[in-house]
N, C-alpha and C. Protein backbone atom coordinates (compact mmCIF):
# COMPACT_ATOMS: atom_id res chain seq x y z
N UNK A 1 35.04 11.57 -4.45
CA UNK A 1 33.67 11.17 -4.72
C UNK A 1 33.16 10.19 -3.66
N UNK A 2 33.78 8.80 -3.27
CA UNK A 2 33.62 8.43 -2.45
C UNK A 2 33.08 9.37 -0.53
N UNK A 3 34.01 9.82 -0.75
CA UNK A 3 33.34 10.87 0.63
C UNK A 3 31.79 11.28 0.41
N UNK A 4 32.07 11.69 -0.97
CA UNK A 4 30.53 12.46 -0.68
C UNK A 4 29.32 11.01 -0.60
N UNK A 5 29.65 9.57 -0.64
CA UNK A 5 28.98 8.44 -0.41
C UNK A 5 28.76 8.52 1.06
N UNK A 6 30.18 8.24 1.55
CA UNK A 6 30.05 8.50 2.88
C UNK A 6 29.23 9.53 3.62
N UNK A 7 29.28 10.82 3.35
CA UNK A 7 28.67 11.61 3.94
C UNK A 7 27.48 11.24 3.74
N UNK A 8 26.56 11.06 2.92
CA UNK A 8 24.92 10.84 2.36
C UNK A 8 24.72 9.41 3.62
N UNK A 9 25.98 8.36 3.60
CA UNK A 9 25.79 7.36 4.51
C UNK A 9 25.40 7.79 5.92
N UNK A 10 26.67 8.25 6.13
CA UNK A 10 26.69 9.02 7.31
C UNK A 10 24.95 9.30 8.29
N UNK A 11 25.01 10.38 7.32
CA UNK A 11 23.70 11.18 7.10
C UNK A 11 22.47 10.28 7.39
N UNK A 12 22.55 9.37 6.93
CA UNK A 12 21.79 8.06 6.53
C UNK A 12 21.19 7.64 8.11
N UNK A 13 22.18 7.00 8.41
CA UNK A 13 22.64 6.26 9.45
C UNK A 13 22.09 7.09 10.63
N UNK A 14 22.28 8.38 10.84
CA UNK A 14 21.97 9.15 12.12
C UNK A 14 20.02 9.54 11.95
N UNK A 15 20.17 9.37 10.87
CA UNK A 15 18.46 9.44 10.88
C UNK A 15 17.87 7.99 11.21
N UNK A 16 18.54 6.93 11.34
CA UNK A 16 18.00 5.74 11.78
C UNK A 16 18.77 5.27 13.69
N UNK A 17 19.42 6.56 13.84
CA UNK A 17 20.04 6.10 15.16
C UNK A 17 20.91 4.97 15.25
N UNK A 18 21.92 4.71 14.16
CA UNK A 18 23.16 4.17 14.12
C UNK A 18 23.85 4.78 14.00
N UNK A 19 25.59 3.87 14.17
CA UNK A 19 27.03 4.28 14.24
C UNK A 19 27.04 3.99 12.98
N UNK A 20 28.29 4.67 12.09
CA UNK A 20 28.86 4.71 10.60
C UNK A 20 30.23 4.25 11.41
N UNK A 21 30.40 3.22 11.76
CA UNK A 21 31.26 1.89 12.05
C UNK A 21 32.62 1.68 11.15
N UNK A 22 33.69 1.39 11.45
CA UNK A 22 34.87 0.97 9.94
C UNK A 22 34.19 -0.03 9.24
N UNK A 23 33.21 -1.14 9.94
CA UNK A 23 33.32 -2.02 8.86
C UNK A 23 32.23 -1.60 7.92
N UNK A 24 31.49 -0.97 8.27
CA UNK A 24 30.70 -0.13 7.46
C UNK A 24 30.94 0.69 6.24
N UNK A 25 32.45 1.19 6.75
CA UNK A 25 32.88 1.91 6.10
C UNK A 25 33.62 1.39 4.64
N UNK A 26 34.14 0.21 5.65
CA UNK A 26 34.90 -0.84 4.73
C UNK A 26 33.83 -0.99 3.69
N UNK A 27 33.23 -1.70 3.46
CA UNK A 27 31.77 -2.48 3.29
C UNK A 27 31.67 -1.09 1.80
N UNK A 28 31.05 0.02 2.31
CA UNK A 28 31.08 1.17 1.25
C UNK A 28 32.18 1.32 0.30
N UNK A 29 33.37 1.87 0.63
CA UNK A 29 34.43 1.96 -0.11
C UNK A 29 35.02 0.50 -1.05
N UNK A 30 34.28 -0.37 -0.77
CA UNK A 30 34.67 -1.64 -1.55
C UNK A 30 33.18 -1.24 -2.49
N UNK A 31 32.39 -1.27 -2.08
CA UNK A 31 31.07 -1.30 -2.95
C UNK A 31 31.59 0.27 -4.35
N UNK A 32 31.97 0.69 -3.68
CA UNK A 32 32.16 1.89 -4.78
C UNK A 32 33.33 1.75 -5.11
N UNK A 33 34.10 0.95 -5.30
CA UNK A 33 35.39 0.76 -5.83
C UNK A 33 34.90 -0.04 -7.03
N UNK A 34 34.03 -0.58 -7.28
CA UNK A 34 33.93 -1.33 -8.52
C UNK A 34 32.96 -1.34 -8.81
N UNK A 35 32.51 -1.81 -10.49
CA UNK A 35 31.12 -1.06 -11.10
C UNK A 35 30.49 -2.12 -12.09
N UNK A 36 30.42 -3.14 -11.42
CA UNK A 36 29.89 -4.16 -11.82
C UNK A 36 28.93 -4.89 -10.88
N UNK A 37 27.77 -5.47 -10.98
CA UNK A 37 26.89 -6.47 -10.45
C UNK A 37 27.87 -6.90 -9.08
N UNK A 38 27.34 -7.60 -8.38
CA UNK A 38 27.53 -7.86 -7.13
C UNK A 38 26.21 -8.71 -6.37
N UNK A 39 27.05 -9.79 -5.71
CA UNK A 39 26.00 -9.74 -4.96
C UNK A 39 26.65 -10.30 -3.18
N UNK A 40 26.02 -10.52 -2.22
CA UNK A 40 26.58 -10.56 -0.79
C UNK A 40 27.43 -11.70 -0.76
N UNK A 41 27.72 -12.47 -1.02
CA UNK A 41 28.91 -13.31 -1.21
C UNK A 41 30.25 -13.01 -2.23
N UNK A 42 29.80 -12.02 -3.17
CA UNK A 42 30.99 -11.45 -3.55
C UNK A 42 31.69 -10.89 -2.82
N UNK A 43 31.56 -10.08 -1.89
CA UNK A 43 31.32 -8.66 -1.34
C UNK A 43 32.34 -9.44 -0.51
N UNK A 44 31.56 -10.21 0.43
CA UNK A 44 32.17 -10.91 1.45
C UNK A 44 33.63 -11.60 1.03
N UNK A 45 34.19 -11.92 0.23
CA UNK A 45 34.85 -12.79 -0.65
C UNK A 45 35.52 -11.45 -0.22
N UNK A 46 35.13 -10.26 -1.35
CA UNK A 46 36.55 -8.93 -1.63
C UNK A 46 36.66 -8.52 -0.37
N UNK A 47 36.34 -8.33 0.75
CA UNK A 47 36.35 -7.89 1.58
C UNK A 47 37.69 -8.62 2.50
N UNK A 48 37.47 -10.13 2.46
CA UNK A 48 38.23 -10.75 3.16
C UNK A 48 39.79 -10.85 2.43
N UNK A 49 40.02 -10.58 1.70
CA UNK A 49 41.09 -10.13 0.33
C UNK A 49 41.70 -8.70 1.18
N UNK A 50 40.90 -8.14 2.24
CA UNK A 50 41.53 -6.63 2.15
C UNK A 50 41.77 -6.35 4.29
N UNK A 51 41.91 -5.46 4.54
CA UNK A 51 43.03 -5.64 5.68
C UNK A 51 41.91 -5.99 7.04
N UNK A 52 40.85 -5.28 6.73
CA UNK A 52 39.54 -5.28 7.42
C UNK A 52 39.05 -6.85 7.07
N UNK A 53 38.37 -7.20 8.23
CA UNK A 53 37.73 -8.37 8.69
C UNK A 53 36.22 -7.92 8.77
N UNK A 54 35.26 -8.20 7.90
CA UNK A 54 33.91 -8.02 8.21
C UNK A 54 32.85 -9.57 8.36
N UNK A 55 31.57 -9.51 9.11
CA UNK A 55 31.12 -11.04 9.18
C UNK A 55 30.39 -10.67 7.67
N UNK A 56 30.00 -11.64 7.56
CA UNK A 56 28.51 -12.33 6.69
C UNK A 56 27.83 -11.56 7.34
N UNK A 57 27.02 -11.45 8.34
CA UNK A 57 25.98 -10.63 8.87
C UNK A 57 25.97 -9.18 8.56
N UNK A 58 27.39 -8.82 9.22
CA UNK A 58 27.16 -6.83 8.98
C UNK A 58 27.42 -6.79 7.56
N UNK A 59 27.57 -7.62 6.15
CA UNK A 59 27.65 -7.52 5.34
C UNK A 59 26.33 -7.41 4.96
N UNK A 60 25.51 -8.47 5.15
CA UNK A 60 23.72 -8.41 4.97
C UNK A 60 23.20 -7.44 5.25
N UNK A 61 23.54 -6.84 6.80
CA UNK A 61 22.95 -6.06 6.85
C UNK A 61 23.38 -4.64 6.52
N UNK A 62 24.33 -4.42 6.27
CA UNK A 62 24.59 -2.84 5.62
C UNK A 62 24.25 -3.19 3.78
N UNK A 63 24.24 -3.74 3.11
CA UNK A 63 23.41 -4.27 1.81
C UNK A 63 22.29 -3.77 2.35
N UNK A 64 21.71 -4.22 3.37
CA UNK A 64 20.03 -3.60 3.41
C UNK A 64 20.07 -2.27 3.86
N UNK A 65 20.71 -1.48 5.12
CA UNK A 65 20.86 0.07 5.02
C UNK A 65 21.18 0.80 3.47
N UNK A 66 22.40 0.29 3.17
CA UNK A 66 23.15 0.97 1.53
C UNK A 66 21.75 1.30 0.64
N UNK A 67 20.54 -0.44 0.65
CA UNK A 67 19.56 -0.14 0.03
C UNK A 67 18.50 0.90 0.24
N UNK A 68 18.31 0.99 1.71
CA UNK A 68 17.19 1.63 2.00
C UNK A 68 17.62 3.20 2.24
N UNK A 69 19.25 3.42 2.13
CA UNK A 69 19.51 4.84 1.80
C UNK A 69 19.77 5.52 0.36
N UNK A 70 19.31 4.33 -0.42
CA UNK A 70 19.10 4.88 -2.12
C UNK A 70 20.61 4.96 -2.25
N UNK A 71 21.76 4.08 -1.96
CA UNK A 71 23.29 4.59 -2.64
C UNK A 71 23.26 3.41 -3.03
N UNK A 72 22.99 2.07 -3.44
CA UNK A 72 22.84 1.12 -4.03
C UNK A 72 21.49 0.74 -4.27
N UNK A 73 21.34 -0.34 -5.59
CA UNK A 73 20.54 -1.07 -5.84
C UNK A 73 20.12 -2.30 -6.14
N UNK A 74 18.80 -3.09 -5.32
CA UNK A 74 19.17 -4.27 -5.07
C UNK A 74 18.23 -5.05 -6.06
N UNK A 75 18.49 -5.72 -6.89
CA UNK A 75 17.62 -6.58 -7.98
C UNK A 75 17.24 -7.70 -7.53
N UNK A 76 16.15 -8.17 -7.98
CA UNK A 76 15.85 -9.56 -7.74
C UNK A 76 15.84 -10.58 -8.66
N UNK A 77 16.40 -11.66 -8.58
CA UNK A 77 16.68 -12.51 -10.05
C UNK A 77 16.04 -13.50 -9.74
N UNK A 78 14.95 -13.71 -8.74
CA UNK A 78 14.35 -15.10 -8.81
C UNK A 78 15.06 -16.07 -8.23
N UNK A 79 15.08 -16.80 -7.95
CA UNK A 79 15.42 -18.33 -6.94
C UNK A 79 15.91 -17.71 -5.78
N UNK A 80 15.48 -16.50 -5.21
CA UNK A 80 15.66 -15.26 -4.14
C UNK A 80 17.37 -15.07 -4.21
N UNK A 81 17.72 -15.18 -5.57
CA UNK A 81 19.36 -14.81 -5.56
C UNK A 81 18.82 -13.26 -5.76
N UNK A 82 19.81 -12.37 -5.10
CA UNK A 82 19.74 -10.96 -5.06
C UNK A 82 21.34 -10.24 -5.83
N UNK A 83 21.40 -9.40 -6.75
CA UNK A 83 22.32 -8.95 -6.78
C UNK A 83 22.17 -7.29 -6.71
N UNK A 84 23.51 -6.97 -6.51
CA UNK A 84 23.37 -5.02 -5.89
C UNK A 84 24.63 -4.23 -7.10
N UNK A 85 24.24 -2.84 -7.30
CA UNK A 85 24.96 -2.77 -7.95
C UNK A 85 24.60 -0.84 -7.59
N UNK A 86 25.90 -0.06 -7.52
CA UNK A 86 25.75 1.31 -6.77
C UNK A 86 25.45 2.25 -7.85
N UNK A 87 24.31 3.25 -7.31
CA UNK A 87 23.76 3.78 -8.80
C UNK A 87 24.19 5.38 -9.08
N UNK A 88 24.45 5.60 -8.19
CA UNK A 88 25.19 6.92 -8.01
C UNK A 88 26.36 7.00 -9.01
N UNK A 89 26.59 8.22 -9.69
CA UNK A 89 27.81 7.97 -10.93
C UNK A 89 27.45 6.93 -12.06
N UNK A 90 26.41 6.12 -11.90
CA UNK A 90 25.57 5.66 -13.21
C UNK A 90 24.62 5.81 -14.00
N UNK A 91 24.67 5.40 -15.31
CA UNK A 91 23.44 6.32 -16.00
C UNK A 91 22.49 4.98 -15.93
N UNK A 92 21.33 5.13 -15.88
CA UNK A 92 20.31 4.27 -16.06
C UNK A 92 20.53 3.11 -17.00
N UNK A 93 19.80 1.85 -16.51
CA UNK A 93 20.11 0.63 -17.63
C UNK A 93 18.80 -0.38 -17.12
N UNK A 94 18.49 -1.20 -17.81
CA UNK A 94 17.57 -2.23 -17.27
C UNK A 94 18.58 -3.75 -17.64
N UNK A 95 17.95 -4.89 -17.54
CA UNK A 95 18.74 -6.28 -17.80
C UNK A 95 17.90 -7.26 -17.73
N UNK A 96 19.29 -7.86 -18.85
CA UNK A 96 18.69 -8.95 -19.22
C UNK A 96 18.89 -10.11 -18.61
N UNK A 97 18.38 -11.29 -18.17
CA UNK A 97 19.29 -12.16 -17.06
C UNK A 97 18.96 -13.68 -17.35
N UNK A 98 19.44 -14.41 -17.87
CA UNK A 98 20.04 -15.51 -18.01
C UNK A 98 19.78 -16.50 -17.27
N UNK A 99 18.45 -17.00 -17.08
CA UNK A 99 17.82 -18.44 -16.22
C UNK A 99 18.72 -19.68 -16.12
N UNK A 100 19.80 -19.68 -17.07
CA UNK A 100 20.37 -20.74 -17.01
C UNK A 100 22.06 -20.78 -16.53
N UNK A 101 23.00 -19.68 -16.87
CA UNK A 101 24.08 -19.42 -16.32
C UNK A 101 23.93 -18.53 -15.20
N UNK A 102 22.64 -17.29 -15.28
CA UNK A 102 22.69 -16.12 -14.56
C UNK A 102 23.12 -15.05 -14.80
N UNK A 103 23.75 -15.16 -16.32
CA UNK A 103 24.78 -13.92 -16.69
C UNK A 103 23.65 -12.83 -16.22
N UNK A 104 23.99 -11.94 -16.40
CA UNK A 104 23.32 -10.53 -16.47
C UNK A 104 24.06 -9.32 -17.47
N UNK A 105 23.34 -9.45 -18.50
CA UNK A 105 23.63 -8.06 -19.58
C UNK A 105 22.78 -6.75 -19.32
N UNK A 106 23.54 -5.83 -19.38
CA UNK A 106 23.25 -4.64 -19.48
C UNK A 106 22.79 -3.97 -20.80
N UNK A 107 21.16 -3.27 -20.86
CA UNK A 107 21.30 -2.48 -22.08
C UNK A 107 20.58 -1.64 -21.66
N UNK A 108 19.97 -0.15 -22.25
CA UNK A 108 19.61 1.08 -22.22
C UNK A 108 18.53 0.96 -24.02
N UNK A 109 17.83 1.54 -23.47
CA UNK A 109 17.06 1.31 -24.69
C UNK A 109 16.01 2.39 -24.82
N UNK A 110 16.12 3.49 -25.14
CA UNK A 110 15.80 5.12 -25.08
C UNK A 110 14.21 4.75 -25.67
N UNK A 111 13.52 3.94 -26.50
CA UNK A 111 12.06 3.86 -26.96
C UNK A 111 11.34 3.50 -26.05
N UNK A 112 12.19 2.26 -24.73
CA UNK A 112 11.10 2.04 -23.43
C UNK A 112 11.32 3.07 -22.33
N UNK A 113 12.11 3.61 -22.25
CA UNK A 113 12.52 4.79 -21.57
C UNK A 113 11.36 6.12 -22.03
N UNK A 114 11.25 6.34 -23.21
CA UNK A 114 9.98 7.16 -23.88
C UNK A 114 8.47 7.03 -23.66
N UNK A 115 8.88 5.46 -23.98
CA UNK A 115 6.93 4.65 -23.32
C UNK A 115 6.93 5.03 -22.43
N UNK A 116 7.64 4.45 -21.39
CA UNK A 116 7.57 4.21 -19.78
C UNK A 116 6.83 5.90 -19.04
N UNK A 117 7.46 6.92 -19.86
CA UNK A 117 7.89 8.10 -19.37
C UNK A 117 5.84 8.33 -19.84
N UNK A 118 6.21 8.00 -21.50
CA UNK A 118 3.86 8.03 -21.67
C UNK A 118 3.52 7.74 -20.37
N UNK A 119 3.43 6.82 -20.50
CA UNK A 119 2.64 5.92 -19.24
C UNK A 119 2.41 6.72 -18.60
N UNK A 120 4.00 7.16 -17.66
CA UNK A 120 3.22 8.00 -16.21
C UNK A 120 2.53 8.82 -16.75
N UNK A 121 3.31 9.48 -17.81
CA UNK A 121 2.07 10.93 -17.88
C UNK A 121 1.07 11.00 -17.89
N UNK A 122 0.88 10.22 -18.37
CA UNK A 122 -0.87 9.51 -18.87
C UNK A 122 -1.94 9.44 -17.82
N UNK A 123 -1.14 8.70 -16.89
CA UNK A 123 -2.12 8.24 -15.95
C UNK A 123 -1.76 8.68 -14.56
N UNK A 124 -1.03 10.10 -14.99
CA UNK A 124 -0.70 10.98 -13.98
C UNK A 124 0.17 10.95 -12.52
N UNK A 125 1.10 9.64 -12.82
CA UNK A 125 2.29 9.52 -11.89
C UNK A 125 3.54 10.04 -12.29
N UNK A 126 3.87 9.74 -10.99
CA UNK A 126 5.52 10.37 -10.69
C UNK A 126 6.40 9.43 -10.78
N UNK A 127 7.07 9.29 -11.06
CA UNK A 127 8.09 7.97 -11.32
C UNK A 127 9.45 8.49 -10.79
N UNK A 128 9.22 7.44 -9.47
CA UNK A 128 10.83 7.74 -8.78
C UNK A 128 11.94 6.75 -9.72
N UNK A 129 11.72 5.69 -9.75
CA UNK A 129 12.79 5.12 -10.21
C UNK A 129 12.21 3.36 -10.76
N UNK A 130 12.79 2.84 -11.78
CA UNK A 130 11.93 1.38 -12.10
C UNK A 130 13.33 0.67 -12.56
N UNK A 131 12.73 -0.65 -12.81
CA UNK A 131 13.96 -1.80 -12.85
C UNK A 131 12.64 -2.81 -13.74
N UNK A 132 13.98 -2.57 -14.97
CA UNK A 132 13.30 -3.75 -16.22
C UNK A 132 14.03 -4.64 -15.79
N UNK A 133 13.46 -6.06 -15.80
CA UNK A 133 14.62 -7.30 -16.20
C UNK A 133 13.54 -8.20 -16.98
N UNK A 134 14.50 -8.79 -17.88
CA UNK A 134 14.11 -10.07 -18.74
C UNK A 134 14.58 -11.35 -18.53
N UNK A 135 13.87 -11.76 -18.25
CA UNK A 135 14.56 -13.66 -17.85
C UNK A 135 14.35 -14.45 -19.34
N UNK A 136 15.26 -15.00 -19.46
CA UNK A 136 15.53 -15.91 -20.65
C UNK A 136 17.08 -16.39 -20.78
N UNK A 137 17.37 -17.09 -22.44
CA UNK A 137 17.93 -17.52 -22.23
C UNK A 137 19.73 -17.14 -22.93
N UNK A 138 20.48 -17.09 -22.51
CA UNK A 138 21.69 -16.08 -23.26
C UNK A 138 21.98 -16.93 -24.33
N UNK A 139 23.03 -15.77 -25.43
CA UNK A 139 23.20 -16.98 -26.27
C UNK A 139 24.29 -17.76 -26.40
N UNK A 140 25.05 -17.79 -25.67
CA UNK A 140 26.02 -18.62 -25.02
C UNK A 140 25.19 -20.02 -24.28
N UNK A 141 24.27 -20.03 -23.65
CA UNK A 141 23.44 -21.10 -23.03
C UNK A 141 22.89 -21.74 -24.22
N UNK A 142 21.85 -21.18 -24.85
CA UNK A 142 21.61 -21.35 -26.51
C UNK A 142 22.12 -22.15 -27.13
N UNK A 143 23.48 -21.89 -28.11
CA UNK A 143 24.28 -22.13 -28.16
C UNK A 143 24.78 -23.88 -27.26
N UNK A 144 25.16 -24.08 -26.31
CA UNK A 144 25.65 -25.16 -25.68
C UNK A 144 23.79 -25.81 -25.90
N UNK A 145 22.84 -26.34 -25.85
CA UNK A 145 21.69 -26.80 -25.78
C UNK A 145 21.50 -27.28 -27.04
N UNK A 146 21.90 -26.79 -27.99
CA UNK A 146 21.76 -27.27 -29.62
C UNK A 146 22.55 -28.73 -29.74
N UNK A 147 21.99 -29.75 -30.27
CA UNK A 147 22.30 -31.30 -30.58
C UNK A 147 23.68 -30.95 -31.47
């Protein structure tokens, strides 16, 4: 499965007149090795854990190719913290995110999925792809704030 990432990368890459590089490669095969939130200092962290040496930089910047070739996705959580998470082999989810620890929960919720889907019809769009998030507060944070 991974290959067929690569190849779409690949692919990617020659339509923008770049090399598909090892650390690039590296960089991918770590991103699709695990299926949880992420964000560029994680990355960087697992990376340096593994036999390949990548900077901070070609980490940033293949996060922004990965993004702009649709094999990851990049959220925005406000205080310009960014996290990425690969959508390929996943089923759709929106989130909930946590102003005060940052957690980020995952849920799926098939009635806004139904609206959402009204909407376009309605007013006669196409809907490539959308990203719910809710900022508030978890209840673990909750919880610790009570006297």
């Amino acid at each position: 499965m991974v290959e067929d990432f690569k190849e779409k990368f690949r692919e990617f890459l020659e339509t923008e007149d770049l090399k598909f590089t090892s650390e690039r490669e590296a960089i991918l095969e770590k991103i699709f090795s695990i299926h949880y939130h992420f964000d560029a200092d994680d990355l960087v962290f697992m990376l340096r854990g593994g036999k390949k040496r990548v900077s901070k930089a070609t980490v940033y910047r293949t996060l922004d190719l990965l993004v702009k070739s649709n094999l990851i996705i990049e959220h925005q959580l406000g205080d310009k913290k960014k996290i990425y998470e690969h959508v390929l082999g996943h089923s759709h989810h929106d989130h909930l995110i946590c102003l005060y620890c940052s957690k980020t929960i995952e849920f799926d919720e098939p009635m806004i999925e139904d609206f959402q889907d009204r909407v376009c019809e309605k007013l006669k769009f196409i809907p490539e792809r959308h990203s719910l998030k809710i900022f508030g507060k978890c209840q673990f944070c909750q919880k610790k704030s009570k006297p």
